[in-house]
Protein backbone atom coordinates (compact mmCIF):
# COMPACT_ATOMS: atom_id res chain seq x y z
CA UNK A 1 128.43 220.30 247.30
CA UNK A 2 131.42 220.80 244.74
CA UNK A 3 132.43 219.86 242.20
CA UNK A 4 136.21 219.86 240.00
CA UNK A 5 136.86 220.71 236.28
CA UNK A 6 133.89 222.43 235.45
CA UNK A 7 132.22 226.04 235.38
CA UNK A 8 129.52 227.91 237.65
CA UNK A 9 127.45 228.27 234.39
CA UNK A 10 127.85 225.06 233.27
CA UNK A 11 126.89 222.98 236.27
CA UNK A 12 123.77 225.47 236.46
CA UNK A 13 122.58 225.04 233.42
CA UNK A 14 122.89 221.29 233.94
CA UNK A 15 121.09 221.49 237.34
CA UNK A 16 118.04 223.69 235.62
CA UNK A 17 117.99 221.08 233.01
CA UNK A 18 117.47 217.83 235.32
CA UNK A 19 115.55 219.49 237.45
CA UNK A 20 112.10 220.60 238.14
CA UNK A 21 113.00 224.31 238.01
CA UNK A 22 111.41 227.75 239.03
CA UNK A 23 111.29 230.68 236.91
CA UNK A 24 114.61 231.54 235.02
CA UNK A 25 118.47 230.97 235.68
CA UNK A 26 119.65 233.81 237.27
CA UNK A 27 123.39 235.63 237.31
CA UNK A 28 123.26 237.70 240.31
CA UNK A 29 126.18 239.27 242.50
CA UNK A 30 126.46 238.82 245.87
CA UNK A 31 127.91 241.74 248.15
CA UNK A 32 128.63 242.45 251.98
CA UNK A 33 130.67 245.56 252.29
CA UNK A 34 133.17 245.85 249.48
CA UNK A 35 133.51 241.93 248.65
CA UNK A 36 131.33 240.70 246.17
CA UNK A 37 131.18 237.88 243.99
CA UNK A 38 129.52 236.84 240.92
CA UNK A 39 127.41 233.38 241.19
CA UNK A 40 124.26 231.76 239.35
CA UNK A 41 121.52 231.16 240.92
CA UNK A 42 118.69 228.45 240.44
CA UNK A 43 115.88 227.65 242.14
CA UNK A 44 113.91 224.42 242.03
CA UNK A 45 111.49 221.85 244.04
CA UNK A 46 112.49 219.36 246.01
CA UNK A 47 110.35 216.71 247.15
CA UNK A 48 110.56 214.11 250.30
CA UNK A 49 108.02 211.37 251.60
CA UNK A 50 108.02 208.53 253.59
CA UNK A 51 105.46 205.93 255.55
CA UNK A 52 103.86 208.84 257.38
CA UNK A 53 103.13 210.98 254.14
CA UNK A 54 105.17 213.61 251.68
CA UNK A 55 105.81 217.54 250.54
CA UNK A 56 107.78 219.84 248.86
CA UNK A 57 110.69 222.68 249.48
CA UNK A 58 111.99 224.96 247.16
CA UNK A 59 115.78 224.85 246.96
CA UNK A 60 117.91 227.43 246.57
CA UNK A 61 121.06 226.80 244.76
CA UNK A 62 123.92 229.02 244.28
CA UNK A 63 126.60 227.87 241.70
CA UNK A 64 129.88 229.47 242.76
CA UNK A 65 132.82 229.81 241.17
CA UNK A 66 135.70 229.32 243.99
CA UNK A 67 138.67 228.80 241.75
CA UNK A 68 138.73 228.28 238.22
CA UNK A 69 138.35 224.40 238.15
CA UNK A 70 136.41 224.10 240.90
CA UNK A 71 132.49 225.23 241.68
CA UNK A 72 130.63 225.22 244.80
CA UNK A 73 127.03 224.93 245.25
CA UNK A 74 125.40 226.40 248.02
CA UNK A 75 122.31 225.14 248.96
CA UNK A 76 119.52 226.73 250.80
CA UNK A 77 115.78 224.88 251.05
CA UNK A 78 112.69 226.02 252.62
CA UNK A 79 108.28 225.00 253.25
CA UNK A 80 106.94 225.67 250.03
CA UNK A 81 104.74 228.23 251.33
CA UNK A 82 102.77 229.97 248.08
CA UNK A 83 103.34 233.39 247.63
CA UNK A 84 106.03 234.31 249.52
CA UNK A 85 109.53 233.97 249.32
CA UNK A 86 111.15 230.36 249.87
CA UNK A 87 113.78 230.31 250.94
CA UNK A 88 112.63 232.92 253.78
CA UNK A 89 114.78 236.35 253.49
CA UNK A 90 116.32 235.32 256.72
CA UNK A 91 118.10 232.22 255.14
CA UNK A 92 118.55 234.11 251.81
CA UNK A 93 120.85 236.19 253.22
CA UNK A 94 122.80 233.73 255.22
CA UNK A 95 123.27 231.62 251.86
CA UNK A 96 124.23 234.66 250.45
CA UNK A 97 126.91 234.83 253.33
CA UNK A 98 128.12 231.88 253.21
CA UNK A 99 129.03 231.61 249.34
CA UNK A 100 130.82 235.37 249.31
CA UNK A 101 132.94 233.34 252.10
CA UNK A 102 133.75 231.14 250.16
CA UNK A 103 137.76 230.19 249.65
CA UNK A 104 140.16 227.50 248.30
CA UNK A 105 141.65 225.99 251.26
CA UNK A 106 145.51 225.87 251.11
CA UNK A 107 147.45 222.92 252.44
CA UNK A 108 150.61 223.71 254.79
């Protein structure tokens, strides 16, 4: 998801706030070798149901800031499964991945 005109921050805070968050807003930095990149992270419940019955997966959401008027959220959702980690490490990391790959795409 992206969005235009805005700020990393900003669109975080606004996502804790409508939300049903987890714990705290959190600035982290994400780093693979000598690129890194600065990103907030949030981490709320999601919930689903439909005619055969319902649950809930906590969503990981990374608020990126790709250029300076435009964010990207990277999303990563997993089982609530109590007391352990959701998303799982394994899909952590390739979140993590795939926002410090992040890039404006340039037209020809």
């Amino acid at each position: 998801m992206t969005w235009r005109e805005a700020s990393a921050s900003a669109l975080a805070k606004q996502q804790f706030d409508s939300e049903r968050p987890q714990g705290d807003l959190q600035n982290v930095t994400l780093s693979e070798g000598n690129h890194t990149r600065a990103a907030v992270a949030v981490t709320a419940y999601a919930g689903w149901y439909d005619a055969n019955g319902s649950g809930s997966y906590e969503c990981r959401h990374l608020f990126v800031q790709v250029a300076p008027a435009f964010v990207a959220d990277v999303i990563a959702c997993g089982a609530h499964v109590r007391g352990t980690s959701t998303p799982a490490p394994d899909l952590r990391r390739a979140q993590d991945q795939a926002a410090l790959r992040l890039g404006v795409a340039s037209g020809p």
